[in-house]
C-alpha atoms as a PDB file:
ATOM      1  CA  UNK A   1     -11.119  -2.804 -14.692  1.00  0.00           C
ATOM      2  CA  UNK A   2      -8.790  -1.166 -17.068  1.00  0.00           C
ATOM      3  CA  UNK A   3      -5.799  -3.664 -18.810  1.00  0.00           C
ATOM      4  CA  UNK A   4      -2.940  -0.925 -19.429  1.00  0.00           C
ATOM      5  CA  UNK A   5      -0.719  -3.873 -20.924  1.00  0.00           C
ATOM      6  CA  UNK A   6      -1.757  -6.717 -22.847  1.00  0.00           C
ATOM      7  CA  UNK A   7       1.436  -8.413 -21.734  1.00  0.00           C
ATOM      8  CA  UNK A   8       2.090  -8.473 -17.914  1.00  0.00           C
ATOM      9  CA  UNK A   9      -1.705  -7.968 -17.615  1.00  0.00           C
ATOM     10  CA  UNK A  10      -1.160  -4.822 -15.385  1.00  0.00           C
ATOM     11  CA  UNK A  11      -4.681  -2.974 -14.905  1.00  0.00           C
ATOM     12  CA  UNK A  12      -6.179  -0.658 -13.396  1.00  0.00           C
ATOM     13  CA  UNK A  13      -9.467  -0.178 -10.850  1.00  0.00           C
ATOM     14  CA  UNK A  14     -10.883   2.364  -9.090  1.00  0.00           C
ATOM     15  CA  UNK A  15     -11.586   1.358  -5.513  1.00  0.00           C
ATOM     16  CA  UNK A  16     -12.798   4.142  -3.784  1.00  0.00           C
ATOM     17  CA  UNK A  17     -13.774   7.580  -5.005  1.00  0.00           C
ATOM     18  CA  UNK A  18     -10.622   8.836  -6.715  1.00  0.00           C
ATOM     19  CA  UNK A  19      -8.285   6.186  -4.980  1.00  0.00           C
ATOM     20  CA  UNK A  20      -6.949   3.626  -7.871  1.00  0.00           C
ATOM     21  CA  UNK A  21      -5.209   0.275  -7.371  1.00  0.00           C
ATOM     22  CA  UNK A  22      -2.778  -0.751  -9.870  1.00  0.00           C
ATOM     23  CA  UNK A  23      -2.553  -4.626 -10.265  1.00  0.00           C
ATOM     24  CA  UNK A  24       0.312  -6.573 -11.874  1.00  0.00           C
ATOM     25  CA  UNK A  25       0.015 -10.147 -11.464  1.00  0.00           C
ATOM     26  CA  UNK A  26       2.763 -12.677 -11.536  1.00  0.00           C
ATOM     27  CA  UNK A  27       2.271 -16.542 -12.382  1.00  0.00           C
ATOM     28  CA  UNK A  28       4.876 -18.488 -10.522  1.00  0.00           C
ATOM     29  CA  UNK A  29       6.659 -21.427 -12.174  1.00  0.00           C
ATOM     30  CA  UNK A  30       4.994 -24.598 -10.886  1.00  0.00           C
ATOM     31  CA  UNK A  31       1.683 -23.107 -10.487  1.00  0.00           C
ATOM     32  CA  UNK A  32      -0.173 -20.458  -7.825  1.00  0.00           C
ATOM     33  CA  UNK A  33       1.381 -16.790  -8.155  1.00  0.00           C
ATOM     34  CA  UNK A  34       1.266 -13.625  -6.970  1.00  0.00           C
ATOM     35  CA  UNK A  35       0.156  -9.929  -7.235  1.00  0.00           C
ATOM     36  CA  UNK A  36       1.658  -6.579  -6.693  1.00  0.00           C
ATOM     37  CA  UNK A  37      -0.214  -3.272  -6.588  1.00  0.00           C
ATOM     38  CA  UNK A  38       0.250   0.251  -5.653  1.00  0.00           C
ATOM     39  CA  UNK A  39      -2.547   2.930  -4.772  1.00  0.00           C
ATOM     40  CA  UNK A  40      -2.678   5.838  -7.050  1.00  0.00           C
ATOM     41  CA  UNK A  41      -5.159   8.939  -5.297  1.00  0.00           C
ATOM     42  CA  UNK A  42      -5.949  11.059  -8.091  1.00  0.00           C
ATOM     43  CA  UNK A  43      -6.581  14.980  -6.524  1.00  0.00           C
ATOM     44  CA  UNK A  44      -4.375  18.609  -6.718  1.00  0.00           C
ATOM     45  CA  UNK A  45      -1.449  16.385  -5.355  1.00  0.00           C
ATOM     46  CA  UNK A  46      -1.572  13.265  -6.151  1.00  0.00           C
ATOM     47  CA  UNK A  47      -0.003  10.338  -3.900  1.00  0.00           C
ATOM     48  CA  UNK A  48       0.864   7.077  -5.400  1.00  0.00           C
ATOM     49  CA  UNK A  49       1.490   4.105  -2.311  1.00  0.00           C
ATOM     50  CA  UNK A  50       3.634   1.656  -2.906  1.00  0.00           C
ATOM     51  CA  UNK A  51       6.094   2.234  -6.026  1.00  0.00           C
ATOM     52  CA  UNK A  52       5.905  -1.518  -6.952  1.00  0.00           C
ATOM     53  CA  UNK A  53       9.943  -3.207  -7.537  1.00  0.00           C
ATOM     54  CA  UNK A  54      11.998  -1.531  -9.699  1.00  0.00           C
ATOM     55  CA  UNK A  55      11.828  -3.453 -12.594  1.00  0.00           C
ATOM     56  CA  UNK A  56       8.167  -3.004 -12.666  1.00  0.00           C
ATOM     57  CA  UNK A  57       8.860   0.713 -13.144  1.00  0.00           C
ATOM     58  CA  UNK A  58       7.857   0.357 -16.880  1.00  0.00           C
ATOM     59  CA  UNK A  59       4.075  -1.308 -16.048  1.00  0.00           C
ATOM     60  CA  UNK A  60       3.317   0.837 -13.169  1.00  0.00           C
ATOM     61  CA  UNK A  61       4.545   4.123 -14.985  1.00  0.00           C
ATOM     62  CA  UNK A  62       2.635   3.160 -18.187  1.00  0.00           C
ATOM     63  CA  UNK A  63      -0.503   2.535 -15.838  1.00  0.00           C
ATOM     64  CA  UNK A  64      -0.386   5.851 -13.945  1.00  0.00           C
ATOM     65  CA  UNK A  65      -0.158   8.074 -17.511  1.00  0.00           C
ATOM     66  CA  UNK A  66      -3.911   6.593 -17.841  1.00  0.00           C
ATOM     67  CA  UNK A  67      -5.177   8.730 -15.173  1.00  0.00           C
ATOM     68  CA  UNK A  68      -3.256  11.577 -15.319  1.00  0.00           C
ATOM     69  CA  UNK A  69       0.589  12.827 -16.235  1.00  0.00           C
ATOM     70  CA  UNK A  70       3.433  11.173 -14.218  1.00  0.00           C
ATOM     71  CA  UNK A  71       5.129  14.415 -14.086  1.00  0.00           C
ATOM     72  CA  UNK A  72       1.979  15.369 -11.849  1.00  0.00           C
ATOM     73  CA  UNK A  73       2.666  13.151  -9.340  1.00  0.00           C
ATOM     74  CA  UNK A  74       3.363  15.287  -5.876  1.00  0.00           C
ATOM     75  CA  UNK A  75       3.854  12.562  -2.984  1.00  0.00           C
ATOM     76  CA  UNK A  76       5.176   9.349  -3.840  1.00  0.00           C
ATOM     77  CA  UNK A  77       4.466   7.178  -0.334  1.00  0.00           C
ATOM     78  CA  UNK A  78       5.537   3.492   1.429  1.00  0.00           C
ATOM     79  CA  UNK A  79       4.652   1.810   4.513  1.00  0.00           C
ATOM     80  CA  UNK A  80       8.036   0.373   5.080  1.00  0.00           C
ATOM     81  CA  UNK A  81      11.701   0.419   3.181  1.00  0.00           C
ATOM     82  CA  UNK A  82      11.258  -3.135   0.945  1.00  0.00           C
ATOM     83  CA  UNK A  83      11.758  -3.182  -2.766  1.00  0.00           C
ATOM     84  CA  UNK A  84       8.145  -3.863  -3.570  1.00  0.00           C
ATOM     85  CA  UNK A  85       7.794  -0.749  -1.612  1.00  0.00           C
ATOM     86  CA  UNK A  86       9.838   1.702  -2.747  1.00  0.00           C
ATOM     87  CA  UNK A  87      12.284  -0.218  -5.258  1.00  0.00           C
ATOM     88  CA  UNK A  88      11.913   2.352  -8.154  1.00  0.00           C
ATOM     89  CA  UNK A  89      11.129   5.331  -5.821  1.00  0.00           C
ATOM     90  CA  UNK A  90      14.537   7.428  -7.595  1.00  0.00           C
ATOM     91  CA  UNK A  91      12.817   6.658 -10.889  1.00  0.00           C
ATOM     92  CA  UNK A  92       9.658   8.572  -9.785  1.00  0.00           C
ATOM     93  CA  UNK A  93      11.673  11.131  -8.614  1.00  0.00           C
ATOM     94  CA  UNK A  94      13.320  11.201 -12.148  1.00  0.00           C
ATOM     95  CA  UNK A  95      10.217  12.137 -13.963  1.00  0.00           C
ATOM     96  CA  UNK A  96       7.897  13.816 -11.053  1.00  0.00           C
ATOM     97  CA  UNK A  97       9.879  17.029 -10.329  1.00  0.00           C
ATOM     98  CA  UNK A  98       7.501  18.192  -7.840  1.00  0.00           C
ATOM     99  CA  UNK A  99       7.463  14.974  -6.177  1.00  0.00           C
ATOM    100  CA  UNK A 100       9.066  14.389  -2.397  1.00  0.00           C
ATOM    101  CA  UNK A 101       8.937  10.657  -0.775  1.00  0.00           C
ATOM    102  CA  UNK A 102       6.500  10.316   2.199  1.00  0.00           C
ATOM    103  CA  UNK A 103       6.841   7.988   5.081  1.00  0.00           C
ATOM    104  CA  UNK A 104       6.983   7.544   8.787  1.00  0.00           C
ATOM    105  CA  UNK A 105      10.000   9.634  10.778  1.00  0.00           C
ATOM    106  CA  UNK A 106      11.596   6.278  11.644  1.00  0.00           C
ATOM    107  CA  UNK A 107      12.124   5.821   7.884  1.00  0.00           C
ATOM    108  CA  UNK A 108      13.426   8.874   7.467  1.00  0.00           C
ATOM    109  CA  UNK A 109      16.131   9.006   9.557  1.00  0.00           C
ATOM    110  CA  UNK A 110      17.369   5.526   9.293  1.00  0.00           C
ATOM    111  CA  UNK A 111      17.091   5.181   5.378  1.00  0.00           C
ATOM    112  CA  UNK A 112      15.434   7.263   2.997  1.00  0.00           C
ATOM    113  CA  UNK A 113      17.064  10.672   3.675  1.00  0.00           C
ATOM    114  CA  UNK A 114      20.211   8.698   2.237  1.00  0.00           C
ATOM    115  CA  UNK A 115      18.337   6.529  -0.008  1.00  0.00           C
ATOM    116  CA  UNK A 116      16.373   9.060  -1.653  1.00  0.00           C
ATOM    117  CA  UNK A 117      17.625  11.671  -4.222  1.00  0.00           C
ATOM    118  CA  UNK A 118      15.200  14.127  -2.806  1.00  0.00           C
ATOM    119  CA  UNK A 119      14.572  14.649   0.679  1.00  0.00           C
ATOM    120  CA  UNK A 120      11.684  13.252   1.927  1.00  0.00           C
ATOM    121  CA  UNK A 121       8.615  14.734   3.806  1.00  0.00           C
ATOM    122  CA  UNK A 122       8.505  12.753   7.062  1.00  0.00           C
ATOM    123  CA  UNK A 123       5.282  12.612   8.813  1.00  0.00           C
ATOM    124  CA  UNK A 124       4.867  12.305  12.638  1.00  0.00           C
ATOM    125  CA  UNK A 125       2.195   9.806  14.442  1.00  0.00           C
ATOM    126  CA  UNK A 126      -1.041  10.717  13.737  1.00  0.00           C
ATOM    127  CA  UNK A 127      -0.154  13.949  10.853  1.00  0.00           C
ATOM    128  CA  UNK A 128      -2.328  14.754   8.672  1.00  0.00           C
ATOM    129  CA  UNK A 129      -1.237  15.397   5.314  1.00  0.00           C
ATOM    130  CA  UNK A 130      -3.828  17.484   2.167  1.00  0.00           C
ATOM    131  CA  UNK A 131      -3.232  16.611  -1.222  1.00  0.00           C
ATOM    132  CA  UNK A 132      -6.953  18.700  -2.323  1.00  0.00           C
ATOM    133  CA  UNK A 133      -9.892  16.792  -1.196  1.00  0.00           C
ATOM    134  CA  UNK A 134      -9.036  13.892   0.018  1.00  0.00           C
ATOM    135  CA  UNK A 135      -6.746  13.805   3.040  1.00  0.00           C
ATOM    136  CA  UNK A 136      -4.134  11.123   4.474  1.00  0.00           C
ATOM    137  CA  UNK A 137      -2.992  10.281   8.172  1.00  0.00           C
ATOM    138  CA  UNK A 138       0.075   8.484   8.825  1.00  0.00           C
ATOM    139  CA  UNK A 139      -0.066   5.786  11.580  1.00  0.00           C
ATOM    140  CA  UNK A 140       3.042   4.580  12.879  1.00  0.00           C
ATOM    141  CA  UNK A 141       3.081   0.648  13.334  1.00  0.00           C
ATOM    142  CA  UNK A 142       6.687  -0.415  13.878  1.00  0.00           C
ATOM    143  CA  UNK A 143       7.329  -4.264  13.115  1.00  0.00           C
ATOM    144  CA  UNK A 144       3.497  -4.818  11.650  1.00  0.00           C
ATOM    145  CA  UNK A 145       3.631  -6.986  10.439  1.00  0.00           C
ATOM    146  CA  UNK A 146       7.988  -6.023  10.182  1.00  0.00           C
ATOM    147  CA  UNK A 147      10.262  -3.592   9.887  1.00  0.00           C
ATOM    148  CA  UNK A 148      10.535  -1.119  12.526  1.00  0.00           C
ATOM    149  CA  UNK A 149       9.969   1.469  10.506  1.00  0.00           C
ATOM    150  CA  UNK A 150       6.684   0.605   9.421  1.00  0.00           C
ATOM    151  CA  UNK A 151       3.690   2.612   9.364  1.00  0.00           C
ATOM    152  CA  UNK A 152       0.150   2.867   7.547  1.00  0.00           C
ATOM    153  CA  UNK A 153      -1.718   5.803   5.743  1.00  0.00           C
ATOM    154  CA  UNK A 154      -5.764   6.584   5.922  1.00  0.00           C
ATOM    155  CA  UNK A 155      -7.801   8.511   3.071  1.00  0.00           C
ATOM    156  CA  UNK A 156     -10.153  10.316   5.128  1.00  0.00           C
ATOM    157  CA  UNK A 157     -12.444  10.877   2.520  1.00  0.00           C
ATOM    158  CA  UNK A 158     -13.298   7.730   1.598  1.00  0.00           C
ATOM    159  CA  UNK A 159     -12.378   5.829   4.601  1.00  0.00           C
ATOM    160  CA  UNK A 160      -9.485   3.501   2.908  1.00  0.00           C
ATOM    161  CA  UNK A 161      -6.565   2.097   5.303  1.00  0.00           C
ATOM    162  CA  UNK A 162      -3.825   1.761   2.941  1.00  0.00           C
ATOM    163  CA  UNK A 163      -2.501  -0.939   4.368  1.00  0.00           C
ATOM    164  CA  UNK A 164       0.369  -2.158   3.236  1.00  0.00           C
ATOM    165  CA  UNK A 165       1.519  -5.790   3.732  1.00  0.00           C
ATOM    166  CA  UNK A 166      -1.269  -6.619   6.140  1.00  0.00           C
ATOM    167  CA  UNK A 167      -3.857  -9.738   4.606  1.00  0.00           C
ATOM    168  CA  UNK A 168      -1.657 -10.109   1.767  1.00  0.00           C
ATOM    169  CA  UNK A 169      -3.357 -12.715  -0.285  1.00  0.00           C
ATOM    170  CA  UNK A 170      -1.541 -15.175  -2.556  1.00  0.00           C
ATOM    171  CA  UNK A 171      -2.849 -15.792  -5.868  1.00  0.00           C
ATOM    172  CA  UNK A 172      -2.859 -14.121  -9.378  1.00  0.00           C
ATOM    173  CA  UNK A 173      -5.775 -13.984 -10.352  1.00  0.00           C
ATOM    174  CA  UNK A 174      -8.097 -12.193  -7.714  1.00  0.00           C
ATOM    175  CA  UNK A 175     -10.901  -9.608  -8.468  1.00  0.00           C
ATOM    176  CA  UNK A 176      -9.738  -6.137  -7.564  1.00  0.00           C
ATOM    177  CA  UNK A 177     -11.727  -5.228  -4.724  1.00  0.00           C
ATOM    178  CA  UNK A 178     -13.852  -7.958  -2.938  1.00  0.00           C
ATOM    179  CA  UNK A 179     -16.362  -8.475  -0.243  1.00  0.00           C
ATOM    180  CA  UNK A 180     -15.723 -11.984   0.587  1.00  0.00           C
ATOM    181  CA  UNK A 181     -13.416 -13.093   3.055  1.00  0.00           C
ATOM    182  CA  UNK A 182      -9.674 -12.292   3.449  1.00  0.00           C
ATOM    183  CA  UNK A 183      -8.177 -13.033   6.332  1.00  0.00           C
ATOM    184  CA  UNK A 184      -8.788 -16.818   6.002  1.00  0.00           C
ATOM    185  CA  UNK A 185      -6.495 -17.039   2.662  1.00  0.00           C
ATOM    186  CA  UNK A 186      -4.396 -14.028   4.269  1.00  0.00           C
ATOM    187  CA  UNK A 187      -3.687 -16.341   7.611  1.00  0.00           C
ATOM    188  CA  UNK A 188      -3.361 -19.264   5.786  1.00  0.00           C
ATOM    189  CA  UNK A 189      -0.292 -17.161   3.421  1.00  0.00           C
ATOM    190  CA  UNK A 190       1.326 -15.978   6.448  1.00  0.00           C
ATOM    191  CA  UNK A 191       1.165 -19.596   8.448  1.00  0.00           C
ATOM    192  CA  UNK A 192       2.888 -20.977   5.242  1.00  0.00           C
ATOM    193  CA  UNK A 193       5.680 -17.670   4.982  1.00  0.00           C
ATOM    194  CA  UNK A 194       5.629 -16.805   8.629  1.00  0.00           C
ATOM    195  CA  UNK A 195       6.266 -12.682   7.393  1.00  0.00           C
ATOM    196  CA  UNK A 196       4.903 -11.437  10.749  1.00  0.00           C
ATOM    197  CA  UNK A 197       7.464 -10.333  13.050  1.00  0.00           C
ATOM    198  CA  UNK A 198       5.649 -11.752  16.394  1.00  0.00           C
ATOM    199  CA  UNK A 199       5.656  -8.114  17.822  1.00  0.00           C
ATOM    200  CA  UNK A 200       4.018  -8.537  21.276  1.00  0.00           C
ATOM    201  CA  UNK A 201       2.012  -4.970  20.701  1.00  0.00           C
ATOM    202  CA  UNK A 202       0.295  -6.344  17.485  1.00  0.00           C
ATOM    203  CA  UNK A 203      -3.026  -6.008  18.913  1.00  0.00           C
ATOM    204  CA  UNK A 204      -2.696  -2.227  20.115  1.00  0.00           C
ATOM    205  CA  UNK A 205      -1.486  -1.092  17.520  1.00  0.00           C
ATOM    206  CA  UNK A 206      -4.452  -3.377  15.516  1.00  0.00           C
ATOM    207  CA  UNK A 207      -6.559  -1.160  17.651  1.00  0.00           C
ATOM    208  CA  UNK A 208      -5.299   1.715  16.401  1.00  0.00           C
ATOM    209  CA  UNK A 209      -5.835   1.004  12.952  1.00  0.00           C
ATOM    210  CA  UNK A 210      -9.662   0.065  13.694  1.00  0.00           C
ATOM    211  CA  UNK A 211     -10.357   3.035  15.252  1.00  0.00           C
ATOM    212  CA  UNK A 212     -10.166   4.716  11.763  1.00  0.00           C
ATOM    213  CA  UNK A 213     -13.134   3.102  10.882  1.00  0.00           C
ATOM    214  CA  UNK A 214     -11.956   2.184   7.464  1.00  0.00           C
ATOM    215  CA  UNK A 215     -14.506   0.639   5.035  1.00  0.00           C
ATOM    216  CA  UNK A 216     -11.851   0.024   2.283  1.00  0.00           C
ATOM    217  CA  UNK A 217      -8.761  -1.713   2.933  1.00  0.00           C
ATOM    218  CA  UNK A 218      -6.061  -0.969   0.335  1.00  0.00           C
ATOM    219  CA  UNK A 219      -4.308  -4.520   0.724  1.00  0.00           C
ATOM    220  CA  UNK A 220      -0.545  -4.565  -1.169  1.00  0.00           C
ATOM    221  CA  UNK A 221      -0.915  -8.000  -2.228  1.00  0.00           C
ATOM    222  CA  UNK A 222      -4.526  -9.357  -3.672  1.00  0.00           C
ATOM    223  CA  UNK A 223      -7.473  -7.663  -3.626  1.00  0.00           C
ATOM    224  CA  UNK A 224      -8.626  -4.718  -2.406  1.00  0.00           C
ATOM    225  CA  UNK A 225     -11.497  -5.603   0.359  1.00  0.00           C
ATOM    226  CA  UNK A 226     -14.569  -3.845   1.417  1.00  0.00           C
ATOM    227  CA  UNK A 227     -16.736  -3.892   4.345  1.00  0.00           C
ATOM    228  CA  UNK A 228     -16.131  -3.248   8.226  1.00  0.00           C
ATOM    229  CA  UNK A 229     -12.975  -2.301   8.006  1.00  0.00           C
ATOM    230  CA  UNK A 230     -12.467  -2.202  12.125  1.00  0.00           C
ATOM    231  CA  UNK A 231     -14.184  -5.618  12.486  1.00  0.00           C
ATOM    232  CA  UNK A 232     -11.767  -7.675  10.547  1.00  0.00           C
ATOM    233  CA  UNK A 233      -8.878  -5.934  11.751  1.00  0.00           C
ATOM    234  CA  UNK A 234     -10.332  -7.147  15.000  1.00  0.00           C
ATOM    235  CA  UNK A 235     -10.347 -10.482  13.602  1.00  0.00           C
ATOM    236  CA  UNK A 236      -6.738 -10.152  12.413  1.00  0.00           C
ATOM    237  CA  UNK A 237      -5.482  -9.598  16.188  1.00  0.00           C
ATOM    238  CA  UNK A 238      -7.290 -12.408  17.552  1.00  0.00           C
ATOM    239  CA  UNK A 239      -5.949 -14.539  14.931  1.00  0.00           C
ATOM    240  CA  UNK A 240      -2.058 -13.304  15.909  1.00  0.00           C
ATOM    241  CA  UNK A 241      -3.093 -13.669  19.509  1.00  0.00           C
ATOM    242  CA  UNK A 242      -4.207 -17.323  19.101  1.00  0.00           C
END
C-alpha cells in the first residue's frame, strides 16, 4: 500500500492485476468512520470507477498521477448517479480531454446526458466494453441495492465485480483487500442504515452477478475482498431474503 497524502491518509493498492483501489478514509466525530474508494484500471484506456465526492477531487486526482497522467484517463465510470459516485465527474472531464462518462442507459437518459459536460458512452445490458487488455461488462441492476439506474461493471481479465455499494463495510481503518469475512459487518451496516431498497428481484439479479464468477470484489466502501466471488453473493441474497 502506497500513502499518496500524509494528511487525509489517501493510498493506494493494487488489487488485481492492473486494477487499483484508491482509499480515503474518514474518522467520524464520536468515534467509528468511514472509507471511500474508487477503482483505477491502468491499460491503453484507462477507466477509473467511482469519482469519489467532489471535494475529494484534490486526494483522488493527486492519487491517480501516481500511476499514470490524469490527462490519460479515457472512461471515467459509476454504478449509480450519487455524489460519492460521480460528484466531481465535470472535474475529470476538465483535465481528461479524451475522457467520456460510462454508465448504464437508464443513467443516461434520465441524468447524465444533462449532468455531464460531455456526452456519455451508455452501455446496454450485458456490453462489453475494451480499454486494451483487460475488458469490462456492464450489468444492469436497477434499485441494488437503490437507484433505478443502477448497474455493476466486471474486469474480465482478472475476474473483479466492481461492485459498487454492495457489502459496504463501515470502518476506517480496514486492510485494502481481505479474505476474511464481509458480509457479516456489511449486513450488520445495512441493518443499522437500512440503504437497501427492498427490491423484490434482489436475488435474480444476485444471480446474475454470480454467474460472472468473480474472485475479486471491488467493494465502494471498505475493503476490497477476495475469494468465491459467486458464493458470497449467494450468501448476500439469502441474507436479503431472510
Amino acid at each position: 500500500m502506497t500513502i499518496t497524502n500524509g494528511q487525509s491518509g489517501t493510498n493506494v493498492h493494487e488489487i488485481a492485476d492492473g486494477i487499483y483501489r484508491i482509499n480515503t478514509p474518514v474518522v467520524i466525530d464520536g468515534g467509528g468512520g468511514f472509507s471511500f474508494n474508487q477503482y483505477l484500471i491502468v491499460d491503453d484506456e484507462p477507466l477509473l470507477f467511482h469519482t469519489g465526492p467532489r471535494k475529494m477531487f484534490p486526494l483522488v486526482h493527486e492519487a491517480v498521477k501516481t500511476l499514470l497522467p490524469a490527462g490519460r484517463l479515457r472512461y471515467i465510470g459509476f454504478s449509480h448517479v450519487e455524489a460519492d459516485e460521480c460528484g466531481s465527474l465535470n472535474e475529470w472531464l476538465a483535465i481528461a480531454p479524451q475522457s467520456v462518462p460510462v454508465c448504464g442507459m437508464v443513467a443516461a437518459m434520465v441524468s447524465i446526458s444533462d449532468l455531464a459536460d460531455r456526452a456519455p458512452r451508455a452501455l446496454a445490458d450485458g456490453e462489453l466494453l475494451a480499454l486494451g487488455k483487460h475488458c469490462v461488462r456492464w450489468l444492469d441492476a436497477p434499485h441494488l441495492p437503490h437507484a433505478w439506474e443502477c448497474g455493476f461493471l466486471t474486469e474480465e481479465l482478472t475476474s473483479t465485480l466492481l461492485c459498487g455499494d454492495l457489502f459496504t463495510q463501515g470502518g476506517s481503518d480496514l486492510a485494502p483487500v481481505t479474505e476474511s469475512d464481509i458480509l457479516g459487518p456489511s449486513e450488520a451496516f445495512r441493518h443499522q442504515m437500512d440503504y437497501f431498497s427492498h427490491t423484490k428481484n434482489a436475488r435474480a439479479m444476485l444471480e446474475k452477478l454470480a454467474s460472472t464468477n468473480p474472485r475479486t470484489l471491488a467493494c465502494m466502501h471498505g475493503s476490497a475482498w477476495r475469494g468465491d466471488g459467486a458464493k458470497l453473493l449467494g450468501a448476500l441474497a439469502d441474507a436479503l431474503a431472510a
